[in-house]
Protein backbone atom coordinates (compact mmCIF):
# COMPACT_ATOMS: atom_id res chain seq x y z
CA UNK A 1 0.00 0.00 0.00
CA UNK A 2 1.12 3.26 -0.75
CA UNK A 3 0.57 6.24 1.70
CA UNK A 4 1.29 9.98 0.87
CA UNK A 5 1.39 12.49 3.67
CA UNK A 6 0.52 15.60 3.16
CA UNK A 7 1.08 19.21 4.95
CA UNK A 8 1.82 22.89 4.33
CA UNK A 9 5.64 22.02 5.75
CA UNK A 10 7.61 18.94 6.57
CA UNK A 11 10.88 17.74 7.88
CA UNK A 12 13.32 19.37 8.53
CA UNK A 13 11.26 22.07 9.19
CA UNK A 14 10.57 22.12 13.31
CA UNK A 15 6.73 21.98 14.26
CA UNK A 16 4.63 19.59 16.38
CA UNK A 17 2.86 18.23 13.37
CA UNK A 18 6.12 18.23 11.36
CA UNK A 19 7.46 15.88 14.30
CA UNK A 20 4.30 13.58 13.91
CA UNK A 21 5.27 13.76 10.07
CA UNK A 22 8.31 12.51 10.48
CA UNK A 23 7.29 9.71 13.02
CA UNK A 24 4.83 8.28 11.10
CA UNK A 25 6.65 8.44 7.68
CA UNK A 26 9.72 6.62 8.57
CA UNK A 27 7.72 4.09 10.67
CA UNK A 28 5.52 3.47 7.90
CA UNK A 29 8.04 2.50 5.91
CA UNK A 30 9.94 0.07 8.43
CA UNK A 31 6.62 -1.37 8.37
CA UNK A 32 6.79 -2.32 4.84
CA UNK A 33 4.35 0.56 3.32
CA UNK A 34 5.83 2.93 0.66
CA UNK A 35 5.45 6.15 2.11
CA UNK A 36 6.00 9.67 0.28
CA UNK A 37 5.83 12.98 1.46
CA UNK A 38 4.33 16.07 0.06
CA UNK A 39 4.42 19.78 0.95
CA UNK A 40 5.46 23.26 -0.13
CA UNK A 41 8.43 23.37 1.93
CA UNK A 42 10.92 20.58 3.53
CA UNK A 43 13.18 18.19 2.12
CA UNK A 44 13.64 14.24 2.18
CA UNK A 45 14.99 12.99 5.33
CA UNK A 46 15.39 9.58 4.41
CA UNK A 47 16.57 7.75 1.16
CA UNK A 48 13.78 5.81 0.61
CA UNK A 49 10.92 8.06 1.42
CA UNK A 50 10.16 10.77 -1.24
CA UNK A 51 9.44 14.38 -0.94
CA UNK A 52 7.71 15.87 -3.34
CA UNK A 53 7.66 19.56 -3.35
CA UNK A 54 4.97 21.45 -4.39
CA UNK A 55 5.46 25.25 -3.53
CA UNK A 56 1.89 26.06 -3.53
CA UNK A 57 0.93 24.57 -0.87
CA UNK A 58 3.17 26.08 1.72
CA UNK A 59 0.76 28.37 3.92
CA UNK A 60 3.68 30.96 3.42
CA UNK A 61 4.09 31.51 -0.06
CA UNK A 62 4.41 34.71 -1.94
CA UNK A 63 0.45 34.03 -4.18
CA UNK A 64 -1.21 31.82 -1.01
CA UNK A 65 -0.70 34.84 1.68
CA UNK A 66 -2.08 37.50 -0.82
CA UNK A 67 -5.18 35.01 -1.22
CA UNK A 68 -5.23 34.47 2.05
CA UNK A 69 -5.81 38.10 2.95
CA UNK A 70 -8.45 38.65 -0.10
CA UNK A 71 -10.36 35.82 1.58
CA UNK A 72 -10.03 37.21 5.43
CA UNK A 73 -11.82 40.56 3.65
CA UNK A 74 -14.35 38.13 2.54
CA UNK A 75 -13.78 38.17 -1.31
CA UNK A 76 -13.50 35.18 -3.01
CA UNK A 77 -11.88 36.67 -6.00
CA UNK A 78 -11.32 34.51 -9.69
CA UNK A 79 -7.14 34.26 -7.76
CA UNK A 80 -8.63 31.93 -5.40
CA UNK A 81 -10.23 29.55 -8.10
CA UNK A 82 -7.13 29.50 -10.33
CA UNK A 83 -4.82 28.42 -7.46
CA UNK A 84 -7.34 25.77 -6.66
CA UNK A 85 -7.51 24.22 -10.12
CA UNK A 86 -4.17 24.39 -10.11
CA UNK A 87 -3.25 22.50 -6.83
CA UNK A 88 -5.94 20.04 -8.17
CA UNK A 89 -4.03 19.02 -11.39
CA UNK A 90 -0.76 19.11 -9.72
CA UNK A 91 -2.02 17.18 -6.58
CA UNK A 92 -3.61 14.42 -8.92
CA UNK A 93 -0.33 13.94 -11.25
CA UNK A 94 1.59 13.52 -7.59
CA UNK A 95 -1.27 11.08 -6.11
CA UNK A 96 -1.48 9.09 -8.96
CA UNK A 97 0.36 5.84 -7.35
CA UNK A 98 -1.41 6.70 -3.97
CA UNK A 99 -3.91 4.49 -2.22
CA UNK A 100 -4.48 6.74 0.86
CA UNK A 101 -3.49 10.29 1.53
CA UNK A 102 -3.23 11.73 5.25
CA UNK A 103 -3.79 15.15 4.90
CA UNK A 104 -2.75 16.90 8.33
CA UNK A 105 -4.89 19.83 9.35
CA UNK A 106 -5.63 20.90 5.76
CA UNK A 107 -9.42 20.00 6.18
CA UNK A 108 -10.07 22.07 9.34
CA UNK A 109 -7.03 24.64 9.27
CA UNK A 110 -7.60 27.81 6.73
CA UNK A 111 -3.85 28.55 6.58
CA UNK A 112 -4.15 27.64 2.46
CA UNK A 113 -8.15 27.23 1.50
CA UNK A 114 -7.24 26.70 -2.44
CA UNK A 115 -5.15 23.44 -1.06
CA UNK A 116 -8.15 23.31 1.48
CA UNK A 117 -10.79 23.95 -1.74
CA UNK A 118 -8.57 21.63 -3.35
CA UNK A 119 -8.24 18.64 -1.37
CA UNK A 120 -11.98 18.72 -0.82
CA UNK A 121 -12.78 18.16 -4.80
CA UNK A 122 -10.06 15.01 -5.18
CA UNK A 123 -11.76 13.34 -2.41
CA UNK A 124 -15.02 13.60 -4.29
CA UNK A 125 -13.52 11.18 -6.30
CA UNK A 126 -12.39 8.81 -3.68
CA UNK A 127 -9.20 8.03 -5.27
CA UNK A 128 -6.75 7.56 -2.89
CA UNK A 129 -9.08 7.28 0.14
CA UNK A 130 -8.27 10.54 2.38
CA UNK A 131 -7.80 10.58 6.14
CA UNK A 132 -7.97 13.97 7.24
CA UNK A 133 -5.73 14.20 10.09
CA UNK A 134 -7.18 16.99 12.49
CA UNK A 135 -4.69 18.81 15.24
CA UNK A 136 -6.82 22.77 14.52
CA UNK A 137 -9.87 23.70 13.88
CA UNK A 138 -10.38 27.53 12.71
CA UNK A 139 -13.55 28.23 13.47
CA UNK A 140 -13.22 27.37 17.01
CA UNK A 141 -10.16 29.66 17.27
CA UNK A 142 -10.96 33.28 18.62
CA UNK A 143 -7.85 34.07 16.77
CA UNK A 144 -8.93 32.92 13.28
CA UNK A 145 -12.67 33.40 13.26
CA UNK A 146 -12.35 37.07 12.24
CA UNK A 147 -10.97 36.15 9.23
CA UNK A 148 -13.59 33.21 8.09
CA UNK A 149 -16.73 34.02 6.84
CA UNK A 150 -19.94 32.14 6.01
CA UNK A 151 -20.16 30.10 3.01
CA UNK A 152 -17.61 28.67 0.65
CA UNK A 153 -14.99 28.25 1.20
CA UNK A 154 -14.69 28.62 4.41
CA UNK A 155 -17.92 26.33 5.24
CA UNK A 156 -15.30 23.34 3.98
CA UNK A 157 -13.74 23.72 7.60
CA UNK A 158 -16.94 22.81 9.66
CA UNK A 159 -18.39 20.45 7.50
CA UNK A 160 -17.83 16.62 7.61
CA UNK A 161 -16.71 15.27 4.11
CA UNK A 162 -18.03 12.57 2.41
CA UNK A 163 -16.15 9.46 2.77
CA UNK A 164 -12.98 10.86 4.56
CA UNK A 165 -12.02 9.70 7.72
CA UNK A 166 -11.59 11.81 10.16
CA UNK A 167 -8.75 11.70 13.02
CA UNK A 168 -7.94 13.68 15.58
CA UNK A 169 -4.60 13.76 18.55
CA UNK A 170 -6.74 13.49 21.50
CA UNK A 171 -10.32 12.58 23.09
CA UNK A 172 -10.95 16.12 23.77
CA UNK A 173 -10.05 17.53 20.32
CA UNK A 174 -12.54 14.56 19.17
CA UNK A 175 -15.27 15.94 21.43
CA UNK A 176 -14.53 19.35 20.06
CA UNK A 177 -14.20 18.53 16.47
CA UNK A 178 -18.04 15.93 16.65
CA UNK A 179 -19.26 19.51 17.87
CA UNK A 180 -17.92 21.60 14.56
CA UNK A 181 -18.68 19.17 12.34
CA UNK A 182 -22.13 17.97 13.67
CA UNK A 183 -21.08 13.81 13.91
CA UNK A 184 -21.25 11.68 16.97
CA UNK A 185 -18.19 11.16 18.72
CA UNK A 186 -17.36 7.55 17.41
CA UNK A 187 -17.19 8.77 13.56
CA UNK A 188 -13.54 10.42 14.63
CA UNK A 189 -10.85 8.18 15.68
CA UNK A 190 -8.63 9.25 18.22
CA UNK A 191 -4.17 8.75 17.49
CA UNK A 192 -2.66 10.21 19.34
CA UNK A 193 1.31 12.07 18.99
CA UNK A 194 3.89 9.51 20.84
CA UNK A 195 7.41 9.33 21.89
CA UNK A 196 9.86 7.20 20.33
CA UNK A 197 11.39 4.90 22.93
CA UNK A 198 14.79 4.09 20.66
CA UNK A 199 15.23 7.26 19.81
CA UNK A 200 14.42 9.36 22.93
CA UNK A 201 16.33 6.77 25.22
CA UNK A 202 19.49 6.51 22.51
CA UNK A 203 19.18 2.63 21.85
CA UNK A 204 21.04 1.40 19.03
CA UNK A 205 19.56 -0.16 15.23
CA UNK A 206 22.47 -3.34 16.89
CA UNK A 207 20.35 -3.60 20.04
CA UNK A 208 16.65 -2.48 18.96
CA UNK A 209 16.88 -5.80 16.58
CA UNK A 210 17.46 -7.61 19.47
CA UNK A 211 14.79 -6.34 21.55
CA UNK A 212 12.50 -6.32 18.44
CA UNK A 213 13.48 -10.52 18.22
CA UNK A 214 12.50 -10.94 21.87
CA UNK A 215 9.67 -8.49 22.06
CA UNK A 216 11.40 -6.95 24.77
CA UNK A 217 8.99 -3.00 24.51
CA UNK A 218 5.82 -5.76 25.63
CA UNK A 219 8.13 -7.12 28.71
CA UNK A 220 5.99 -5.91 31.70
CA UNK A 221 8.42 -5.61 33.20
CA UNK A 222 11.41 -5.80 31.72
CA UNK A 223 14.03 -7.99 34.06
CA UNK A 224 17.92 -7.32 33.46
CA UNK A 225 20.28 -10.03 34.38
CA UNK A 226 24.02 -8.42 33.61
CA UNK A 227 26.06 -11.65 34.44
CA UNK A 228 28.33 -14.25 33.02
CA UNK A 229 26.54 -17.36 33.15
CA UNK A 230 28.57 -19.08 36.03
CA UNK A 231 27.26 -20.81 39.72
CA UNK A 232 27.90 -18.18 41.39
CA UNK A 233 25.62 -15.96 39.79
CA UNK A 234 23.02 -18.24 40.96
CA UNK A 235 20.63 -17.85 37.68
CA UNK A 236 18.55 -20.78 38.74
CA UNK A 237 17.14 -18.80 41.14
CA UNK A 238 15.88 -15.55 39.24
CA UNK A 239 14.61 -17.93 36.78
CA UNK A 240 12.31 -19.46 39.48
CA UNK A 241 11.48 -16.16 40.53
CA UNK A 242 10.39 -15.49 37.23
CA UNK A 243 7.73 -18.93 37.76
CA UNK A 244 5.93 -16.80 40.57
CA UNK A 245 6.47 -13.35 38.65
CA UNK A 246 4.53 -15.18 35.86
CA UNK A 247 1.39 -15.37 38.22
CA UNK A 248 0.87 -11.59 38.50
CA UNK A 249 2.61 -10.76 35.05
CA UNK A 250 2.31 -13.25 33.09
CA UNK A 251 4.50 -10.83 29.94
CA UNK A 252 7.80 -10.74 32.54
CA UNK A 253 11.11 -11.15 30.54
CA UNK A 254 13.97 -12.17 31.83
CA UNK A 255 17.39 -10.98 29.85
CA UNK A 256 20.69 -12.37 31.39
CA UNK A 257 23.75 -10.86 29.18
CA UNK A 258 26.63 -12.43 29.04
CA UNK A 259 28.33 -15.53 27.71
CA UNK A 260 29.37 -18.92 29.95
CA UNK A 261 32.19 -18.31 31.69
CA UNK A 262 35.24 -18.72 29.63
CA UNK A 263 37.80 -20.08 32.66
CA UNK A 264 35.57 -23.37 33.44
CA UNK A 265 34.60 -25.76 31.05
CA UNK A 266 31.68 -26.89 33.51
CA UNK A 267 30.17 -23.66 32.51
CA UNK A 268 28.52 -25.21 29.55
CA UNK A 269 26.99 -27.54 31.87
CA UNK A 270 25.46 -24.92 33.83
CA UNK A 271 23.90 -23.27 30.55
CA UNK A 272 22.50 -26.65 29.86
CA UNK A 273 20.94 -27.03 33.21
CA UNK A 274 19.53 -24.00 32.96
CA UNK A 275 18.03 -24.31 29.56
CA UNK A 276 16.38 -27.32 30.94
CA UNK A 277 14.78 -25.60 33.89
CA UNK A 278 13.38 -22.85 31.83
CA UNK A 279 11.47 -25.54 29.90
CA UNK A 280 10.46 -27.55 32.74
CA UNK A 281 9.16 -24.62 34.50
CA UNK A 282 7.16 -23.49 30.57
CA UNK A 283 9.43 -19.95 30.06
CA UNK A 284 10.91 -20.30 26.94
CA UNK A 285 8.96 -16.87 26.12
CA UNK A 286 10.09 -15.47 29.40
CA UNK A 287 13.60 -15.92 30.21
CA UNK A 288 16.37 -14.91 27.45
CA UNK A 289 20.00 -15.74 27.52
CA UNK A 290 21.17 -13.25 24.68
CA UNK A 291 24.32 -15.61 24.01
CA UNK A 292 21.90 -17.68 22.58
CA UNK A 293 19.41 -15.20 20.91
CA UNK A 294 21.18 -15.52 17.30
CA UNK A 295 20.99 -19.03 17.69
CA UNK A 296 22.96 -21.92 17.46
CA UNK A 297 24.78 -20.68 14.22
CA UNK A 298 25.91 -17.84 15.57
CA UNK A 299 26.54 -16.86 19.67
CA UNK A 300 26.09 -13.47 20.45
CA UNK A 301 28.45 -11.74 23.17
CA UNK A 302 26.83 -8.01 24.26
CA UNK A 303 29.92 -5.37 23.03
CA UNK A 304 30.03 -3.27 26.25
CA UNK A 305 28.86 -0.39 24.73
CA UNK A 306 25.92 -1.72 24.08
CA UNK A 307 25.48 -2.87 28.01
CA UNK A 308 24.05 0.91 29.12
CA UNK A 309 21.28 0.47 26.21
CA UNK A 310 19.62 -2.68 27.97
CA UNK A 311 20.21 -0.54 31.53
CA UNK A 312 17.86 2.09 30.13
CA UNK A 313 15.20 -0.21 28.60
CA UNK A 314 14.99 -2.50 31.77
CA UNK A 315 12.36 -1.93 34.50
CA UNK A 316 15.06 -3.98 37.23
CA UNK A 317 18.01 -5.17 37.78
CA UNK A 318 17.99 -8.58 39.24
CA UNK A 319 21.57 -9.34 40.79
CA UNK A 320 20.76 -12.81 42.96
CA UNK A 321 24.64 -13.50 43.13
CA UNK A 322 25.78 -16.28 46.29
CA UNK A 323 28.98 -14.15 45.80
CA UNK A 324 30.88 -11.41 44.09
CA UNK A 325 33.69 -9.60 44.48
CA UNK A 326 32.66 -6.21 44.53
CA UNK A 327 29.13 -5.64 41.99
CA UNK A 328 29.64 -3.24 39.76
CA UNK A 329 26.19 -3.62 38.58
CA UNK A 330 24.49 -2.34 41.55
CA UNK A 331 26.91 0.76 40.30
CA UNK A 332 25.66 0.59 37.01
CA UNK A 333 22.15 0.60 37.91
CA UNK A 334 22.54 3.49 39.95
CA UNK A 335 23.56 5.49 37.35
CA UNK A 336 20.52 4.51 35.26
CA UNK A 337 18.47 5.49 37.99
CA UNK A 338 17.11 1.45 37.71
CA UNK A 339 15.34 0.09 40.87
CA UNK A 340 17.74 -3.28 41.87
CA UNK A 341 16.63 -6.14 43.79
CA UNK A 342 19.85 -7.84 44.65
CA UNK A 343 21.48 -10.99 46.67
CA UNK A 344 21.79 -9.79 50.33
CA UNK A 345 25.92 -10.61 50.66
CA UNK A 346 28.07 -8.31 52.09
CA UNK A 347 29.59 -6.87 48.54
CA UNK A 348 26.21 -5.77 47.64
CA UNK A 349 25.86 -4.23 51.09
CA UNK A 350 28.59 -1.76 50.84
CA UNK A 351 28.53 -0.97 47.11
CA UNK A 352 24.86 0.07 47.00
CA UNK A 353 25.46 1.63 50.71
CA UNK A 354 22.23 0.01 51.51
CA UNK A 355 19.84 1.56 49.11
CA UNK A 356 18.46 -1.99 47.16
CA UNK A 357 15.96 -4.24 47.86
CA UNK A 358 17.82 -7.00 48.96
CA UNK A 359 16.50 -10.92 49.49
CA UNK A 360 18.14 -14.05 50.53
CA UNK A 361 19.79 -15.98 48.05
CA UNK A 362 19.68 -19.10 49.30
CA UNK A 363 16.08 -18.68 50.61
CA UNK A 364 12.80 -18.99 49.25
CA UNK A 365 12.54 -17.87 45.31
CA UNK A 366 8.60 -16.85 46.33
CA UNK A 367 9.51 -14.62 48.51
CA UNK A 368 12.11 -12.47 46.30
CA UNK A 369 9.37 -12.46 43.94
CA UNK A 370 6.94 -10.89 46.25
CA UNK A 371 9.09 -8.54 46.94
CA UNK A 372 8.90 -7.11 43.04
CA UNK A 373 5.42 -7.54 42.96
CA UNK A 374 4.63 -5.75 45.56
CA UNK A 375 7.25 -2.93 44.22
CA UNK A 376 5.41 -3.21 40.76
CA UNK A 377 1.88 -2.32 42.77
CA UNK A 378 3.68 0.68 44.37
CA UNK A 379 5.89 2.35 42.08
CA UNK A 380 4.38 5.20 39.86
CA UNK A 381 7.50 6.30 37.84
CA UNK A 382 7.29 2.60 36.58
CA UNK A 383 3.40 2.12 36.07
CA UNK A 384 3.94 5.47 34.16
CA UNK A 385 6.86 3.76 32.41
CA UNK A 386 4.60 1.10 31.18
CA UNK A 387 1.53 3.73 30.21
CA UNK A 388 3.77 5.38 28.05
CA UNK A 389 5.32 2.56 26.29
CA UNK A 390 1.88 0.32 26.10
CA UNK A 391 -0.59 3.50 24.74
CA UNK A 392 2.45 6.50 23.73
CA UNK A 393 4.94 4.78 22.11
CA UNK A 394 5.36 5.18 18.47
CA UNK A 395 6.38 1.81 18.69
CA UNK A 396 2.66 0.73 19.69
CA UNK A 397 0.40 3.54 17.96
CA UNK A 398 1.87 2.32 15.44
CA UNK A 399 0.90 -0.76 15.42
CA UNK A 400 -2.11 -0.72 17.50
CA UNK A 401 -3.76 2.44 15.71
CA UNK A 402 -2.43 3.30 12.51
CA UNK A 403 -2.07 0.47 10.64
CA UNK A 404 -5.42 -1.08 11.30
CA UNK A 405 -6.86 2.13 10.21
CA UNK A 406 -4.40 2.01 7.32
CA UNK A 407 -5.95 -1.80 6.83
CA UNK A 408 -9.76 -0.17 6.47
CA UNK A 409 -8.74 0.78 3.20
CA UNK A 410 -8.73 -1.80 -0.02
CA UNK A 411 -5.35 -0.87 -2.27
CA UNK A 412 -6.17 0.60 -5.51
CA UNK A 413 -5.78 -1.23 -8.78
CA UNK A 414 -2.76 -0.50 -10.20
């Protein structure tokens, strides 16, 4: 399917739709869609999504702004029907391989009404299928109503069009926008802008593929394990906490880091024994040893550079060590600012200076669990963690919003 977005500006130029522009194009395309963009000013951004420039519909060009102030006197002069024609031929030679067009704010914004005058005609034709993507509405503006005026064109901005869909950012613009236009609520979906969690929290394209492969955004929560897979590390032990996590959160993930250790052979062993006990106890979709997440081909060992990445995407850092040296992952975590629930040994002790949730390691694996349960029931900066990522991420309105509504429309015959 091919999408065109359109807009008075784009990328690079800085503006919140321009952001939401830029989201959804390159997203899009990851996705598989061929996207192209279209607008009077910007440039391309990426390689394989097109701009197409079309200076006419910039809001800020020279023959638009003296229109614009012809129509805020309330003449709608022969200028104003030339530029619309216009904008119609040009926009239908540049739509031609398009099977749906998100226009964003065109329909209900009267910062270019020929592009406005002229969007409204193509989707008469219903070829491509339009989504008019709503963030302003003039007419319920105190600073733009002085220059509408009844009757075309301006009644194009408070009308509903046939067969567009309409979508708004938020469930009070839809409320507002059901009022102008004079539809019930449901007829407007609601997308909302996002963040994007790679990009915001500096995650690399080496380590997103890895958290895409083990769905690692959906991990609620999100369990770190930085530690050579040894017997001292005592992995058994957070994988049977992970058997009682599983109760109460039944999408836990468990990521331990590193490799065997390379100074015993018996190491293998261990892996082994583990492997086994994640099947026995059924979390093979739960618990992740990323030596092994390449498969057997090809064993994977985490470049420390990459180590901060998975600090900053985890929830905790589970540490249930019988003994370590010092634990410079308590320090690590620290840093991050990542809640750790940790072996109660003496290392641990002075390292974190008594500031983690500590549990016995050679107790009961029930009980440690509780423990981060009972956290997960308490702690607001991670239940708002999880809204964001679950409803706000790019990442999910992506695929939980747009693409369905994308889906709603049948690809044209080419």
């Amino acid at each position: 399917m091919h999408i065109s977005i359109l807009h008075y500006a784009a990328p690079p130029i800085v503006g919140g739709v321009e952001s939401t522009i830029y989201h959804h194009a390159r997203l899009l395309k990851k996705a598989g869609f061929t996207v192209s963009i279209i607008a009077g000013r910007g440039e391309a951004f990426q390689e394989d999504i097109p701009f197409h420039q079309v200076p006419e519909i910039d809001s800020r060009h020279p023959t638009i702004i003296e229109i614009g102030k012809e129509l805020a006197n309330g003449d709608v002069t022969e200028n104003f029907y030339q530029m619309r024609d216009e904008l119609v031929r040009s926009l239908l030679t540049t739509l031609e391989e398009t099977d749906v067009l998100i226009a964003h704010n065109v329909p209900t914004l009267h910062k270019n009404l020929p592009l406005t005058a002229a969007l409204q005609l193509i989707s008469e034709k219903n070829i491509p299928g339009l989504i008019a993507w709503c963030h302003d509405f003039a007419w319920q503006d105190a600073l733009y109503t002085t220059d509408l005026h009844p009757g075309y064109p301006w009644e194009l901005l408070s009308a509903p069009w046939p067969r567009v869909r309409y979508v708004t950012v938020s469930q009070h613009r839809q409320s507002r926008l059901a009022k102008l236009l004079g539809v019930p609520k449901q007829n407007i979906e609601v997308i909302p802008p996002g963040v994007d969690v790679f990009e915001f929290l500096d995650i690399s394209a080496f380590v997103q593929d890895i958290v895409g492969n083990l769905h690692l955004l959906e991990a609620d929560p999100f369990i770190l394990l930085p530690a050579r897979i040894t017997r001292r590390k005592n992995i058994e032990f957070a994988i049977k906490m992970i058997e009682f996590l599983k109760e109460d959160h039944p999408l836990v993930k468990l990521v331990i880091t590193g490799p065997p250790g390379p100074h015993n052979p018996k190491n293998i062993e261990y892996l082994n024994m583990l492997r086994g006990l994640r099947e026995d106890l059924q979390l093979t979709s739960n618990v992740h040893f990323l030596y092994e997440v390449k498969g057997e081909e090809e064993i994977l060992i985490l470049p420390e550079e990459n180590v901060a990445e998975f600090y900053r995407l985890a929830d905790i850092i589970l540490f249930p060590s019988h003994r370590e040296g010092f634990g410079i992952p308590v320090l690590e975590a620290g840093l991050g600012r990542v809640p750790v629930f940790a072996a109660d040994i003496p290392t641990v002790q002075e390292s974190s200076n008594g500031l983690v949730e500590v549990f016995d390691p050679s107790g009961d694996p029930h009980e440690a669990a509780h423990k981060i349960v009972s956290f997960l029931e308490s702690d607001r900066a991670y239940q708002l963690r999880r809204h964001v990522i679950e409803s706000y991420s790019w990442q999910s309105i992506l695929g939980n919003r747009i693409i369905p509504l994308l889906n709603d429309f049948e690809p044209l015959a080419k």
